[in-house]
N, C-alpha and C. Protein backbone atom coordinates (compact mmCIF):
# COMPACT_ATOMS: atom_id res chain seq x y z
N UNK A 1 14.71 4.35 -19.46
CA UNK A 1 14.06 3.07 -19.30
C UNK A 1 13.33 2.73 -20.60
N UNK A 2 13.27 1.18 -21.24
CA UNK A 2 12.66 1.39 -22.15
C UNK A 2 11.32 1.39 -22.25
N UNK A 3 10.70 0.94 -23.23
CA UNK A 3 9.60 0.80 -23.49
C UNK A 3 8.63 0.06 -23.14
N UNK A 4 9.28 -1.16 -23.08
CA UNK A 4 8.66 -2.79 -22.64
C UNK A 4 8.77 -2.66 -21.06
N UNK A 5 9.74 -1.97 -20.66
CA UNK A 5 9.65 -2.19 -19.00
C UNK A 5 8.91 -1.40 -18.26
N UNK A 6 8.64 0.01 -18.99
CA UNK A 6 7.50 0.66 -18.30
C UNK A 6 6.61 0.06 -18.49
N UNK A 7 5.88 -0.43 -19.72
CA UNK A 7 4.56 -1.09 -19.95
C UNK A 7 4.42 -2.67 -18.86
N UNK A 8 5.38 -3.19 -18.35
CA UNK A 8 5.41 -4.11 -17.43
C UNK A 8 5.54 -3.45 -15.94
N UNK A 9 5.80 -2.58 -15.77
CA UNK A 9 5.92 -1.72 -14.29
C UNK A 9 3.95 -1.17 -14.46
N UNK A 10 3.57 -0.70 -15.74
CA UNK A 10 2.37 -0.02 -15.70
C UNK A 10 1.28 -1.33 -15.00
N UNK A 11 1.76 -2.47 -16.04
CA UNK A 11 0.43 -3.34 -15.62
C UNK A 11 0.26 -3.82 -14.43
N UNK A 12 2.22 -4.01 -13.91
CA UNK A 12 2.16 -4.46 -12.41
C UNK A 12 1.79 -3.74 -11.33
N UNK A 13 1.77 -2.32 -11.51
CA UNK A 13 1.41 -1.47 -10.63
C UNK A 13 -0.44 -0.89 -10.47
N UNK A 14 -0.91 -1.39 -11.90
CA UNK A 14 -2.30 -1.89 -12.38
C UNK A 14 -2.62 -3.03 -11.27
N UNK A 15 -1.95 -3.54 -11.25
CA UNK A 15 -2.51 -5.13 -10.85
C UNK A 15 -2.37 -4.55 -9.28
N UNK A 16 -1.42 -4.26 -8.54
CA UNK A 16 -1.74 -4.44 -7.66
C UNK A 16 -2.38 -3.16 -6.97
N UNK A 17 -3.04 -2.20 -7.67
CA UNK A 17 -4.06 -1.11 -7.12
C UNK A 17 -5.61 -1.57 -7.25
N UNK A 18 -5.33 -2.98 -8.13
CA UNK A 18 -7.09 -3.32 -8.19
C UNK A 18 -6.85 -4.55 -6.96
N UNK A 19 -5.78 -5.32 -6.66
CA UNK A 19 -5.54 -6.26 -5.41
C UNK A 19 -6.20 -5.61 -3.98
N UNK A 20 -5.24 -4.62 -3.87
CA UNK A 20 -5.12 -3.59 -2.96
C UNK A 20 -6.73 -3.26 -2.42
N UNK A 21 -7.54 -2.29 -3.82
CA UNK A 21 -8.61 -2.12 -3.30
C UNK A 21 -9.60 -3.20 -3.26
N UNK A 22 -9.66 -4.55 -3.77
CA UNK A 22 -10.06 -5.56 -3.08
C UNK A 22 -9.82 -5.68 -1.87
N UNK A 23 -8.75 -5.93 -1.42
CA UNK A 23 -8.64 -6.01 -0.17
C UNK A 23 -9.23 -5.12 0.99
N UNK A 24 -9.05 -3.90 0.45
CA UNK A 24 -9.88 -2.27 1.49
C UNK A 24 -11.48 -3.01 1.61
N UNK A 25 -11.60 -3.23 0.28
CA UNK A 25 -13.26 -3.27 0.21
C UNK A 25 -13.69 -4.66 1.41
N UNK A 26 -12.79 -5.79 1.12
CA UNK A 26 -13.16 -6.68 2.07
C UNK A 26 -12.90 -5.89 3.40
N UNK A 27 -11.87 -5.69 3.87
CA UNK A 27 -12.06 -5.06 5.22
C UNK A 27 -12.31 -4.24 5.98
N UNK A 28 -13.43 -3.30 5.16
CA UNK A 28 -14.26 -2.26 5.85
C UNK A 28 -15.13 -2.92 6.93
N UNK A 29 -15.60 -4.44 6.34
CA UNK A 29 -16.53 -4.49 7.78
C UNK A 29 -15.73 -5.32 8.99
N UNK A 30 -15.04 -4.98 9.00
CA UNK A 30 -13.80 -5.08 10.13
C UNK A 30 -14.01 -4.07 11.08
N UNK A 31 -14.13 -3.17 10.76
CA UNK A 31 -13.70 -1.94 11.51
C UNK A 31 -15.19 -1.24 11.91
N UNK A 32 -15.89 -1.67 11.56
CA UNK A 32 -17.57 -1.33 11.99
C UNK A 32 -16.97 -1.18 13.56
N UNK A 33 -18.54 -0.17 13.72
CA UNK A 33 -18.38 -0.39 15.77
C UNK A 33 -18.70 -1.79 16.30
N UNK A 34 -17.73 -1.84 17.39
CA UNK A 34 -18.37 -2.93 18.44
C UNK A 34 -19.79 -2.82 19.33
N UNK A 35 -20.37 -3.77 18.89
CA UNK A 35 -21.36 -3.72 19.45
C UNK A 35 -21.10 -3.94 21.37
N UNK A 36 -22.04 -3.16 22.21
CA UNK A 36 -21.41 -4.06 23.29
C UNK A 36 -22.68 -4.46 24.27
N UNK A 37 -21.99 -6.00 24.60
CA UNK A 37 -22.31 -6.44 24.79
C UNK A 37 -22.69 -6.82 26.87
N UNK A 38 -23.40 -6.86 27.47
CA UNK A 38 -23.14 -6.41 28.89
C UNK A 38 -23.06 -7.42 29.89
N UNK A 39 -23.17 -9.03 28.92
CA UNK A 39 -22.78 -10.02 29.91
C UNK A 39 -21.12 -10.32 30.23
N UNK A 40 -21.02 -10.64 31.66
CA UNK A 40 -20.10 -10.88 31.80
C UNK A 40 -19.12 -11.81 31.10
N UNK A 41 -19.49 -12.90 30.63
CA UNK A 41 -18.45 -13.24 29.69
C UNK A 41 -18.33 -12.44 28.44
N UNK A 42 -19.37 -11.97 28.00
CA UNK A 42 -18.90 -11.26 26.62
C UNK A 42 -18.24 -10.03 26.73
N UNK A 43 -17.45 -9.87 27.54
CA UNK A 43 -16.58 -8.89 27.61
C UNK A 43 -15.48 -9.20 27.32
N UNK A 44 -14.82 -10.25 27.12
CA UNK A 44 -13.68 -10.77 26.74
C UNK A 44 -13.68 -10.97 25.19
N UNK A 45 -14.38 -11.34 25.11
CA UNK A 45 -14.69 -11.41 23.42
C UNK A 45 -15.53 -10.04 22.78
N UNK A 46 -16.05 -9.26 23.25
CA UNK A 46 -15.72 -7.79 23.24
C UNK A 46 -14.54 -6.96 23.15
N UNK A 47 -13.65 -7.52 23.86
CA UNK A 47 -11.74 -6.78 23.67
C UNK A 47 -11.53 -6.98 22.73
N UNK A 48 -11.34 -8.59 22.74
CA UNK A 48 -10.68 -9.13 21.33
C UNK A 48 -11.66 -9.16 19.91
N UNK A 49 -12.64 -8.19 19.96
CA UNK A 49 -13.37 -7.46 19.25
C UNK A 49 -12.87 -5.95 18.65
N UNK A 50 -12.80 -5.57 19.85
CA UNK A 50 -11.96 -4.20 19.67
C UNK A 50 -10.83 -4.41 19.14
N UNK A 51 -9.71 -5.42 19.79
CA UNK A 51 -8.26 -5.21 19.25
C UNK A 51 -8.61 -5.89 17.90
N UNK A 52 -9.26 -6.40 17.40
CA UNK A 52 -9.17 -6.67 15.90
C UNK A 52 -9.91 -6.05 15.19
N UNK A 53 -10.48 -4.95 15.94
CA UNK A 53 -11.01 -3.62 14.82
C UNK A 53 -9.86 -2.65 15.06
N UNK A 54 -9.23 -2.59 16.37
CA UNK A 54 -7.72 -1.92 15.72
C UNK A 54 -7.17 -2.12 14.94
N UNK A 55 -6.65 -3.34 14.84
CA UNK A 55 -5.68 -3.98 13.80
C UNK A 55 -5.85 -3.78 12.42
N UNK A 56 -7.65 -4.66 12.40
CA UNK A 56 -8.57 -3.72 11.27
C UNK A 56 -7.76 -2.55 10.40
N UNK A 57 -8.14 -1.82 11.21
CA UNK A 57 -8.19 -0.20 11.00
C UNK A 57 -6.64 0.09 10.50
N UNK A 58 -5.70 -0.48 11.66
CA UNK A 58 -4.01 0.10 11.27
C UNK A 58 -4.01 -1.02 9.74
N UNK A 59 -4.43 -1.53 9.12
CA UNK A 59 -4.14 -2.71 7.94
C UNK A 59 -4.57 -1.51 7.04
N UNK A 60 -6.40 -0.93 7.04
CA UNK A 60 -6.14 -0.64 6.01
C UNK A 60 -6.05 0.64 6.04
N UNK A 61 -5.18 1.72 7.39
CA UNK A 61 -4.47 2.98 6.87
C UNK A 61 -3.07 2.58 5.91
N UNK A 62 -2.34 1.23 5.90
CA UNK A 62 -1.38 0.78 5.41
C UNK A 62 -1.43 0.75 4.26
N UNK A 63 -2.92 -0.03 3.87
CA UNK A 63 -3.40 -0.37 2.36
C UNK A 63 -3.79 1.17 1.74
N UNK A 64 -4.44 1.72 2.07
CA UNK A 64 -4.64 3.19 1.78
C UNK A 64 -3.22 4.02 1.19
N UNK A 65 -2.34 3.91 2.19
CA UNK A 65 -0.81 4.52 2.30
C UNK A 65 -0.44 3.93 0.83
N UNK A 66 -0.24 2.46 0.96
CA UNK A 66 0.51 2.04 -0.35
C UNK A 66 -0.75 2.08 -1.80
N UNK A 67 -1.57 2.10 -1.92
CA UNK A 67 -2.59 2.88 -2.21
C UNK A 67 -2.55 4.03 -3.19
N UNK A 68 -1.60 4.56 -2.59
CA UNK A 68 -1.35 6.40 -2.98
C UNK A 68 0.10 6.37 -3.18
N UNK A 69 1.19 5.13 -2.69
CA UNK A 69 2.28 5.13 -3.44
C UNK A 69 2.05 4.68 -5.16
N UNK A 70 1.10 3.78 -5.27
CA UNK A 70 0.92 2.96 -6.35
C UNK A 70 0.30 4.56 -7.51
N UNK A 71 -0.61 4.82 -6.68
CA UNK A 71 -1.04 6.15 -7.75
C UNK A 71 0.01 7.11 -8.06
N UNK A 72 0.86 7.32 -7.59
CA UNK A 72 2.10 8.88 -7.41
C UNK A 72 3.26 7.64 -8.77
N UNK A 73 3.00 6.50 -8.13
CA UNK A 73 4.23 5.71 -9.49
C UNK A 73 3.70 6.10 -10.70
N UNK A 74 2.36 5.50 -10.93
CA UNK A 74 1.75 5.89 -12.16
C UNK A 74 1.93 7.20 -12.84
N UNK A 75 1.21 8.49 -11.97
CA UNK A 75 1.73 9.33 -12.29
C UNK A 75 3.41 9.31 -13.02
N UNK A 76 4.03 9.43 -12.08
CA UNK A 76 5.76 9.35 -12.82
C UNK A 76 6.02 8.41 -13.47
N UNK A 77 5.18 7.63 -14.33
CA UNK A 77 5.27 7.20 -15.46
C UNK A 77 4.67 7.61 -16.46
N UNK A 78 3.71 8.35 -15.99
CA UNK A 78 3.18 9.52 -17.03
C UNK A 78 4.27 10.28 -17.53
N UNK A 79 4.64 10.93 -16.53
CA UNK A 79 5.45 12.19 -16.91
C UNK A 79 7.12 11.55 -17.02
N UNK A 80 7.58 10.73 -17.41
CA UNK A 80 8.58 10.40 -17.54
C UNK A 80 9.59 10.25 -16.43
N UNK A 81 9.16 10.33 -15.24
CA UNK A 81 9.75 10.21 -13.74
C UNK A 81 9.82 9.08 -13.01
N UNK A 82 9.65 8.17 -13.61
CA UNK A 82 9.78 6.72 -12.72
C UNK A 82 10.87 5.88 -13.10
N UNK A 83 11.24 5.75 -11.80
CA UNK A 83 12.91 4.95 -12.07
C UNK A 83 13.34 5.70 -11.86
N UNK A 84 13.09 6.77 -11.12
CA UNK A 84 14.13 8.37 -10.70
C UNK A 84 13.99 8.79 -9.43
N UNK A 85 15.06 8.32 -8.54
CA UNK A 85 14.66 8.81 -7.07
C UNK A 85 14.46 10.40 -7.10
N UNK A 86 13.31 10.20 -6.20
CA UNK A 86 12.34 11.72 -5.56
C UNK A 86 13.67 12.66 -5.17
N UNK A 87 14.72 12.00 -4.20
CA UNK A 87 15.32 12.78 -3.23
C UNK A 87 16.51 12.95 -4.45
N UNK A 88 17.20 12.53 -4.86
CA UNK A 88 18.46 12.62 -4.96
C UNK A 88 18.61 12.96 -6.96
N UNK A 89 17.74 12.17 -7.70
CA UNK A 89 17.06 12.40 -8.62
C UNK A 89 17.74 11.15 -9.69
N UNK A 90 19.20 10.25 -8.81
CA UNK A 90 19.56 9.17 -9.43
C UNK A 90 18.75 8.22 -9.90
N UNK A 91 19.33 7.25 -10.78
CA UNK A 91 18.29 6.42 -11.11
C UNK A 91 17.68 5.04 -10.59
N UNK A 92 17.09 4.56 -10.16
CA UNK A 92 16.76 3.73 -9.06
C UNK A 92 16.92 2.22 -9.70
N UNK A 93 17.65 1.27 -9.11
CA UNK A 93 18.05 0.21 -9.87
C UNK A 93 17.17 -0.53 -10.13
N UNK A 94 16.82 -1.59 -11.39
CA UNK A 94 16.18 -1.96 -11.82
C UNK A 94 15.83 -3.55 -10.74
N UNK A 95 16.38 -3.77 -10.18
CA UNK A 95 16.16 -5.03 -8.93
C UNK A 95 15.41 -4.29 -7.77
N UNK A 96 15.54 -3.61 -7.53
CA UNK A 96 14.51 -2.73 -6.94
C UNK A 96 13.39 -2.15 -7.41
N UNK A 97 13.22 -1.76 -8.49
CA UNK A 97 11.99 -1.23 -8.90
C UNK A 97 11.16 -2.79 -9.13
N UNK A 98 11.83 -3.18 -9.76
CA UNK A 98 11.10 -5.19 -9.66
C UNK A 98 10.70 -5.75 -8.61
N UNK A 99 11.39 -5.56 -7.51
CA UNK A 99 10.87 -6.29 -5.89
C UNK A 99 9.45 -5.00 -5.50
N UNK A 100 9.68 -3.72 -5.60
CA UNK A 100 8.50 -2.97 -5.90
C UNK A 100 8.50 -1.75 -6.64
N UNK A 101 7.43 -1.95 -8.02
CA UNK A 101 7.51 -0.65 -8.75
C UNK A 101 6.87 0.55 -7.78
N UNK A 102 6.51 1.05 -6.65
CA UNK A 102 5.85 1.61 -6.37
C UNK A 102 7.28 2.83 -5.33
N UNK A 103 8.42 1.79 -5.60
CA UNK A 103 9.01 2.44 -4.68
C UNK A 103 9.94 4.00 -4.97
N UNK A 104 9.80 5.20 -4.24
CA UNK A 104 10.09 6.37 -4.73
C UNK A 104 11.17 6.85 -4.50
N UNK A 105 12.41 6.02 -3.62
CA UNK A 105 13.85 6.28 -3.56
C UNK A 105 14.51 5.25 -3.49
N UNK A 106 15.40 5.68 -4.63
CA UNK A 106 16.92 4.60 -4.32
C UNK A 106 17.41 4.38 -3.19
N UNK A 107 18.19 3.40 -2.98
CA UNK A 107 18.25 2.75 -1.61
C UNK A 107 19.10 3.74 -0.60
N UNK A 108 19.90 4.29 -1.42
CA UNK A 108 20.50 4.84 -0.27
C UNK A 108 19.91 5.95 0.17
N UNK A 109 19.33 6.62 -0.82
CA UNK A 109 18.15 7.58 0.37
C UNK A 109 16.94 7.08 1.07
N UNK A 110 16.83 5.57 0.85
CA UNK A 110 15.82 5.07 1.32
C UNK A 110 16.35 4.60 2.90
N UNK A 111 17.60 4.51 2.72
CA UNK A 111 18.40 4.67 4.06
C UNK A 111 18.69 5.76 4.96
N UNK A 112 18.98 6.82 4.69
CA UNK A 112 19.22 8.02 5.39
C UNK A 112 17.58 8.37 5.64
């Protein structure tokens, strides 16, 4: 890979680990406890309290997840490993690493 395209995979994968933890940082107070509340109507809006501190919560184990793909790319651009599927060790096509640099197998092991 050359030169210019790692340094454009570096910044894009830059860019979106400082997006990313913007985003974590906004939605920690998502996931705070529910307060609860003991009138009868506020129990409904108590659920839908809860289910959107679930949701909360499953968003940013997601953001976290891709998170730590974005760091492991970097890495293997350190060490000369990016653009090199994990599994198989082919080289991962360049329309794919563009739709996402973060991604760690070529498609067809991204299939099996």
């Amino acid at each position: 890979m050359e030169i210019d395209a790692k340094a454009t995979f570096r910044l894009r994968l830059d860019q979106l680990f400082v997006e990313l933890d913007q985003a974590m940082n906004l939605a920690r107070g998502a996931t705070q406890t529910v307060t609860l509340d003991q009138q009868p109507i506020g129990r409904l809006s108590r659920m839908d309290a809860l289910q959107n501190q679930a949701k909360a919560k499953a968003q940013l184990a997601r953001r976290a997840q891709s998170r730590t793909r974005i760091l492991h790319a970097v890495d293997r651009l350190k060490t000369g490993a990016f653009g090199y599927c994990l599994k198989c060790r082919d080289q991962i096509s360049f329309k794919r690493l563009n739709l996402d640099p973060a991604v760690p197998k070529c498609i067809s092991c991204a299939r099996r």
